[in-house]
Each structure stands twice: as structure tokens, then as C-alpha cells.
C-alpha atoms as a PDB file:
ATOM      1  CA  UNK A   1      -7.696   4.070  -0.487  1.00  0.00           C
ATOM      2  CA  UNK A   2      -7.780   5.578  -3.786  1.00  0.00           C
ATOM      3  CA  UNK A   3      -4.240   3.603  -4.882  1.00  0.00           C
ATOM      4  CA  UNK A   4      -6.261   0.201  -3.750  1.00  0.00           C
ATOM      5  CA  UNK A   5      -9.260   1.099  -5.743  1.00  0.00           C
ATOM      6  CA  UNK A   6      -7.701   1.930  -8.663  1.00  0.00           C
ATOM      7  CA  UNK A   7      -5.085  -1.589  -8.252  1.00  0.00           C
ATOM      8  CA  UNK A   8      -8.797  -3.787  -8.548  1.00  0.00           C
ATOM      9  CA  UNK A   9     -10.615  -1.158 -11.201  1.00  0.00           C
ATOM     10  CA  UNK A  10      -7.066  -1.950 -13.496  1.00  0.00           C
ATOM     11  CA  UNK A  11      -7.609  -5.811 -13.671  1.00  0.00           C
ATOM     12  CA  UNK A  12     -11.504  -5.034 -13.854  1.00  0.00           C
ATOM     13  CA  UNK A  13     -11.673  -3.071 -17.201  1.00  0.00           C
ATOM     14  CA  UNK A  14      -7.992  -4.464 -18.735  1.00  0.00           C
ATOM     15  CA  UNK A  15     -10.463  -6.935 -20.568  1.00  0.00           C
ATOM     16  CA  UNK A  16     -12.675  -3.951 -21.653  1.00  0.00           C
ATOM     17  CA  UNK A  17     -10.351  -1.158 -22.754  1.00  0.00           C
ATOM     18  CA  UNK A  18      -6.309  -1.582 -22.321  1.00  0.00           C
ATOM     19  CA  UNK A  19      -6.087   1.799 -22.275  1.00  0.00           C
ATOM     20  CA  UNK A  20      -7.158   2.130 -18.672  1.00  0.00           C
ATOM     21  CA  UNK A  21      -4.584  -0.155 -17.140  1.00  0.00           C
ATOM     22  CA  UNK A  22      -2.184   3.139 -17.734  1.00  0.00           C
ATOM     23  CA  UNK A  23      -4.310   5.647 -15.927  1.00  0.00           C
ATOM     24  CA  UNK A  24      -5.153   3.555 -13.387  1.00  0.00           C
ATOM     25  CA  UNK A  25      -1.618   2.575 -12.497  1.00  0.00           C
ATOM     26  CA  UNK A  26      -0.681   6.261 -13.314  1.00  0.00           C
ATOM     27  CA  UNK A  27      -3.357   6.943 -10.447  1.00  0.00           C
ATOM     28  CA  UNK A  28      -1.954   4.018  -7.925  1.00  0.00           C
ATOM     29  CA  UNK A  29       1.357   5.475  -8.278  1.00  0.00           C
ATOM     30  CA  UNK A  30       0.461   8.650  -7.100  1.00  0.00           C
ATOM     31  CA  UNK A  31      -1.772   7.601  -4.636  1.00  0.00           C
ATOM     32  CA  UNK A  32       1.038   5.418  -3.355  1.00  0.00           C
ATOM     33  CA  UNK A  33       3.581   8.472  -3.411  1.00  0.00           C
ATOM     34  CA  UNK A  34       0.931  10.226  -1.017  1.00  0.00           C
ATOM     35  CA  UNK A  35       0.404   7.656   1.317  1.00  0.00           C
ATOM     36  CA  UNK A  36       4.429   6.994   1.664  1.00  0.00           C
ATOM     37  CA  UNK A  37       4.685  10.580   2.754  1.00  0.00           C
ATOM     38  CA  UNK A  38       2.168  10.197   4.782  1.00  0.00           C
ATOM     39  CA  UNK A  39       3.449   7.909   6.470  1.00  0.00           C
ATOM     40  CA  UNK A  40       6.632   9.241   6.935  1.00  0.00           C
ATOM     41  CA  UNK A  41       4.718  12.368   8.532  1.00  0.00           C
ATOM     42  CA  UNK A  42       3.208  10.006  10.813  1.00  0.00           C
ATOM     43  CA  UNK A  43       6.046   8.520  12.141  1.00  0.00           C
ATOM     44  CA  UNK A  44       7.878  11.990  12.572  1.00  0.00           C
ATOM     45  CA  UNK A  45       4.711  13.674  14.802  1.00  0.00           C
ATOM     46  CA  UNK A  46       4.142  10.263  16.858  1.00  0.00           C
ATOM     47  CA  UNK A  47       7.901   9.530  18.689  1.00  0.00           C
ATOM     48  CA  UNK A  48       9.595  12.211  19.912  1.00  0.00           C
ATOM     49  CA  UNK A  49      13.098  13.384  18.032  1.00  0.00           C
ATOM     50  CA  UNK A  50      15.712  11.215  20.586  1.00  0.00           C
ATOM     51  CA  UNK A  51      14.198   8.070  19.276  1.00  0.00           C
ATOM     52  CA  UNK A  52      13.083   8.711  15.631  1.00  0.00           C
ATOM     53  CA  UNK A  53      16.183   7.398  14.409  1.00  0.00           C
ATOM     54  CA  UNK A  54      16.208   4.134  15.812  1.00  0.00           C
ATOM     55  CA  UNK A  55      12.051   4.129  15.102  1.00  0.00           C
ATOM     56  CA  UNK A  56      12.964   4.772  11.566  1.00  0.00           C
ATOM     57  CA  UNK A  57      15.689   2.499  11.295  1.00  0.00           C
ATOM     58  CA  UNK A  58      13.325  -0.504  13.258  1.00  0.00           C
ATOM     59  CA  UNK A  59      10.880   0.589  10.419  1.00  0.00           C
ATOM     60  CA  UNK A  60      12.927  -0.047   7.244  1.00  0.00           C
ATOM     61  CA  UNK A  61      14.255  -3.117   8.796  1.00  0.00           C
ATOM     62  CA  UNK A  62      10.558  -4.501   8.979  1.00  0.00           C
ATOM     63  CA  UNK A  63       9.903  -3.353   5.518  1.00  0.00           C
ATOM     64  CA  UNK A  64      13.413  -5.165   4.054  1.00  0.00           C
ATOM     65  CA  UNK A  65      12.363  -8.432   5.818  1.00  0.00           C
ATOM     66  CA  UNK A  66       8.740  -7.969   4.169  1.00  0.00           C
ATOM     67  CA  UNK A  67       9.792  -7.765   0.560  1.00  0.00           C
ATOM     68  CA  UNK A  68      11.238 -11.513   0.046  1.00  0.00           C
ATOM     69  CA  UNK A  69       7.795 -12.886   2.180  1.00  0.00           C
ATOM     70  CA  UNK A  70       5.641 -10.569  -0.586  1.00  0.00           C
ATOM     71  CA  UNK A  71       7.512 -11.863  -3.475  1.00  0.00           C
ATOM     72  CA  UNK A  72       7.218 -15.614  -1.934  1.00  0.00           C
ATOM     73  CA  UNK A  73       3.491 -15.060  -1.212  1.00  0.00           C
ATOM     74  CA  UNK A  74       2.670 -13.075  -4.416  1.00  0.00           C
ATOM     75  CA  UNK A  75       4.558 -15.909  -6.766  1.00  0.00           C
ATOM     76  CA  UNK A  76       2.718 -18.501  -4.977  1.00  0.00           C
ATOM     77  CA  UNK A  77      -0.611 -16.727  -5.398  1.00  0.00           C
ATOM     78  CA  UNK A  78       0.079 -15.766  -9.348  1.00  0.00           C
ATOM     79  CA  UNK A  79       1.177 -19.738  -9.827  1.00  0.00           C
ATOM     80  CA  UNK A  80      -1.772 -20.916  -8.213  1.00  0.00           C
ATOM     81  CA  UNK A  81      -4.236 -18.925  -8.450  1.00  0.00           C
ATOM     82  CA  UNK A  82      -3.513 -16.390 -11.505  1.00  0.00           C
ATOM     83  CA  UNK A  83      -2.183 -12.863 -11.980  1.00  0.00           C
ATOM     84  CA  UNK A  84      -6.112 -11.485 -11.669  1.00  0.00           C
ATOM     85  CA  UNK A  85      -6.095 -12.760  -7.919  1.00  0.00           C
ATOM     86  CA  UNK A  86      -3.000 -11.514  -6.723  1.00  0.00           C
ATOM     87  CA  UNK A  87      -3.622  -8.071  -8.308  1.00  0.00           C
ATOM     88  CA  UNK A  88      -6.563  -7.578  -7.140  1.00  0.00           C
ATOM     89  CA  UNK A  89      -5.191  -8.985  -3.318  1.00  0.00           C
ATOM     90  CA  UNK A  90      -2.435  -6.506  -3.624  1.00  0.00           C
ATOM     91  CA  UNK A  91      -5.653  -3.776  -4.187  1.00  0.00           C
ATOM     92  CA  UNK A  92      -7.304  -4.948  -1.195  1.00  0.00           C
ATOM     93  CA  UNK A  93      -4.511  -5.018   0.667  1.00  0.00           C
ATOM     94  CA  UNK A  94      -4.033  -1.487  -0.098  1.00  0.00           C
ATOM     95  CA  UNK A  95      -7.411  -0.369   0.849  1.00  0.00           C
ATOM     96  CA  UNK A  96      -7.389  -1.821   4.168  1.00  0.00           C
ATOM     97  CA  UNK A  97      -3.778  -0.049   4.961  1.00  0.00           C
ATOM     98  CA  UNK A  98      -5.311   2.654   4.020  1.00  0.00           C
ATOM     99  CA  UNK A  99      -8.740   2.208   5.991  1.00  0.00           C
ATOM    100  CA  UNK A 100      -6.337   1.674   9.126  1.00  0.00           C
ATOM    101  CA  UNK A 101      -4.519   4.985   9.073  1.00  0.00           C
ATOM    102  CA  UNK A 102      -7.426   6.711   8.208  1.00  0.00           C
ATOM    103  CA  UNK A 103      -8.854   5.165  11.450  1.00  0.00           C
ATOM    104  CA  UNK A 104      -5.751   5.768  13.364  1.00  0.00           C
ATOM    105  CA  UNK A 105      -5.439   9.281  12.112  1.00  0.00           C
ATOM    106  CA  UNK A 106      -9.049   9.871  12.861  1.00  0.00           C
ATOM    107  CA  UNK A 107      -8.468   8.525  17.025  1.00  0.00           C
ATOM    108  CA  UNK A 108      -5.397  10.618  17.657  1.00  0.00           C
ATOM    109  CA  UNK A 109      -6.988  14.266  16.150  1.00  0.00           C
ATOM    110  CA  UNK A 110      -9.591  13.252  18.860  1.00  0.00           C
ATOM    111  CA  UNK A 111      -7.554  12.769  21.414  1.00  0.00           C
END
């Protein structure tokens, strides 16, 4: 969430002081970092070892296809819209991964 927030906070005060685009991508980076491992934690504890590899393997598949739809989508949003939009989408976007593994982390240490 943190890596989201600080995405729309950098395109918030870039007008106001420049200085602050640094920190806050300084901070989205290693929010970002974080949430990768995370992730990758995740993934380990939820299939069991015989299939990791080929749940691993599915999941940077999905990830490769991803990237030439984000640039697509991103380039259509900066030409149309402006970089300010599509930064602070990508920030949104963020938060709401985030807000959905907090939620699925928070189900399965219930369960």
C-alpha cells in the first residue's frame, strides 16, 4: 500500500518541491521490493513443493504476457490523457494489489 501511496503523493507535490519525487520513488521502490518477496513467499506456502515449479513457471508466463498490454495501455493513457493520469493509475493500481493480499493474507491466517 505504502509503494501506491507514495506513486500518487510523487505527482502530487512534483509541482510543489522536486525534491520529493526522489524520496518518494526511493520509498515505492522499496515498498515494491517488499511486496515482490512477498509474494514470492506467498506462492511458496500456498501449493505444495511437486507443483511449485510449474505454479511458478504459469506465474512468470502471466507476468511476460502482461508487460506489452501495460506498455500499450500506459502509452495510450500518457497520449491521451497525460503523464499525471497514468502515474497516478499506476498508484492506484498499486494500492488495490496491495489491499487484495492484505485481504487474502488476512482470510487464510483465519482459517
Amino acid at each position: 500500500m505504502l509503494s501506491g501511496l507514495a506513486i500518487v503523493l510523487e505527482v502530487i507535490a512534483a509541482p510543489i518541491w522536486p525534491i520529493l519525487i526522489l524520496i518518494f520513488a526511493l520509498c515505492s521502490t522499496f515498498w515494491i521490493s517488499i511486496m515482490n518477496i512477498n509474494f514470492k513467499v506467498l506462492v511458496q506456502e500456498s501449493f505444495p513443493s511437486s507443483l511449485l515449479g510449474r505454479i511458478i513457471t504459469i506465474n512468470s508466463s502471466i507476468v511476460n504476457c502482461m508487460i506489452p498490454i501495460g506498455s500499450f495501455l500506459g502509452g495510450f493513457i500518457v497520449k491521451n490523457y497525460g503523464a499525471r493520469p497514468a502515474i497516478i493509475l499506476e498508484g492506484l493500481a498499486q494500492l488495490v494489489t496491495a489491499v487484495f493480499y492484505l485481504i487474502m493474507f488476512l482470510k487464510r491466517k483465519r482459517a
